[in-house]
Protein backbone atom coordinates (compact mmCIF):
# COMPACT_ATOMS: atom_id res chain seq x y z
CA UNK A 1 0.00 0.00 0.00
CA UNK A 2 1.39 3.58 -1.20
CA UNK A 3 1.57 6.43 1.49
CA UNK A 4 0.53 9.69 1.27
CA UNK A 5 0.56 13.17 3.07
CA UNK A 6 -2.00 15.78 3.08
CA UNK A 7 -0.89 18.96 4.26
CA UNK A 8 -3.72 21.55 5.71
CA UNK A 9 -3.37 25.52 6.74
CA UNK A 10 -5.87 27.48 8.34
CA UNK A 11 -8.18 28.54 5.46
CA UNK A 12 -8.68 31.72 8.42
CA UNK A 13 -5.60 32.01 10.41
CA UNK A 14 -7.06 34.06 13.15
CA UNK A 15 -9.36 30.53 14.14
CA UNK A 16 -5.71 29.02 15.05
CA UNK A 17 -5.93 31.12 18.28
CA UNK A 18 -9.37 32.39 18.17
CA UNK A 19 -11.81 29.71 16.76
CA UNK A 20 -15.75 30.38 16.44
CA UNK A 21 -17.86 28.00 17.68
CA UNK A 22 -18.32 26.38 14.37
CA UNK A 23 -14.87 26.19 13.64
CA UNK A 24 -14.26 24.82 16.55
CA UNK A 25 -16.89 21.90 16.68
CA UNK A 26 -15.28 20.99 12.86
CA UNK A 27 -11.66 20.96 14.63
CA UNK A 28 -12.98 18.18 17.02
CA UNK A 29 -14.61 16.31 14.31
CA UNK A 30 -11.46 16.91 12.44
CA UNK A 31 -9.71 15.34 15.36
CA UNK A 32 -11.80 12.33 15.84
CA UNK A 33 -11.96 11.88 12.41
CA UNK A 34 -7.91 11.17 12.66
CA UNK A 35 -8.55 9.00 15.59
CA UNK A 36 -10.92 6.63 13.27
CA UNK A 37 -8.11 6.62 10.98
CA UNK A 38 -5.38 5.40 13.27
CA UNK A 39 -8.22 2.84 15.38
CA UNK A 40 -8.70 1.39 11.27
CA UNK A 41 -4.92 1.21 10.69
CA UNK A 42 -4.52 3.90 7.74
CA UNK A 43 -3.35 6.80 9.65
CA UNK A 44 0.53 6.52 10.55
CA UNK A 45 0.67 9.90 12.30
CA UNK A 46 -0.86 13.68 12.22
CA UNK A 47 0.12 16.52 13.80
CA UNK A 48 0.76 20.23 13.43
CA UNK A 49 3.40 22.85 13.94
CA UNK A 50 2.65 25.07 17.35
CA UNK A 51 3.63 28.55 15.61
CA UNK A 52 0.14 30.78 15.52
CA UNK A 53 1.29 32.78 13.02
CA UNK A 54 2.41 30.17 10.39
CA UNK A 55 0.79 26.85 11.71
CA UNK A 56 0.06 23.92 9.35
CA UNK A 57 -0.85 20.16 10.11
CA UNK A 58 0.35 17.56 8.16
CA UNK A 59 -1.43 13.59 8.26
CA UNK A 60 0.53 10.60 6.88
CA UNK A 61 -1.64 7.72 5.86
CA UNK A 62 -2.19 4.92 3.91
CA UNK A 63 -3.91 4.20 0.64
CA UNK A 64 -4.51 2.09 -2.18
CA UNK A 65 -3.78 4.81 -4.74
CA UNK A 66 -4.41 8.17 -5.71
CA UNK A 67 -8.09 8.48 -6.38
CA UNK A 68 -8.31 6.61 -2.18
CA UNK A 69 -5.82 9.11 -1.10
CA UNK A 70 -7.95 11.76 -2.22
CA UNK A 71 -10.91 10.30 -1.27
CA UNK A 72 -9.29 10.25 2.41
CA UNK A 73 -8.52 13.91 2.47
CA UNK A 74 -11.74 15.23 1.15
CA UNK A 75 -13.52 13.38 3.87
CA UNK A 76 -11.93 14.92 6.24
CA UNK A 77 -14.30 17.56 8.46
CA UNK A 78 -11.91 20.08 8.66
CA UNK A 79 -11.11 20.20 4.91
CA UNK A 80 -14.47 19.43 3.83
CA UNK A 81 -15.61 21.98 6.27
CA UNK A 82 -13.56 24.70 4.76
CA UNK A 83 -11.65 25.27 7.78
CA UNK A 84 -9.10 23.99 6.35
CA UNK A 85 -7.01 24.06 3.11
CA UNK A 86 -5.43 20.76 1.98
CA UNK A 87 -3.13 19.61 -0.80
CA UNK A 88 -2.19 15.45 -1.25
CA UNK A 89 1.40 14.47 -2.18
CA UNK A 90 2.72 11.07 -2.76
CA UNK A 91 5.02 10.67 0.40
CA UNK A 92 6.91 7.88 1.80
CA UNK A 93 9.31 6.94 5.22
CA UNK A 94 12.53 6.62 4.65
CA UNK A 95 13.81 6.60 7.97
CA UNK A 96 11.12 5.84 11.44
CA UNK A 97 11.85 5.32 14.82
CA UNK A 98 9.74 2.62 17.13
CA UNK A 99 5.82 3.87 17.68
CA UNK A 100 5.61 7.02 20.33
CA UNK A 101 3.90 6.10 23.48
CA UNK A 102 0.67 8.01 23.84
């Protein structure tokens, strides 16, 4: 299975430090959403940078191909949401240390 990487931004950086309540019920969806992912076994990790003035997240996964990969991003909540922006590229670990304890 090929990986991929979706990268997202703020599509309004202000909600990165001051979210409405609509943005912020997406970014929990958004959040849970990546939690079904990793409980299913496609997500490998997600996170974002902690700079409020130039934050992005980034989500590794898994997928069959292309079309899938896509089909992963765009059901995301926060990108499908418009909260956030999101652009797929064909990714893959070349170096990994063991799993992070939670």
């Amino acid at each position: 299975m090929a990986q991929w990487l979706y990268r997202i931004v703020p599509s309004r950086p202000a909600m990165v430090t001051d979210p409405t309540p609509e943005e912020g019920r997406i970014v929990g969806d958004h959040f849970q959403y990546l939690v079904d992912l990793r409980d299913r076994g496609v997500l490998i990790l997600a996170g974002r940078t902690q700079d409020a003035g130039d934050t992005f997240g980034i989500t590794i996964f898994e997928a069959d191909d292309e079309a899938s990969a896509r089909g992963v991003m765009e059901a995301d909540p926060g990108v499908a949401g418009g909260v956030f922006l999101a652009t797929l590229h064909p990714y893959r670990i070349a170096v990994a240390r063991e799993a992070l304890e939670e």
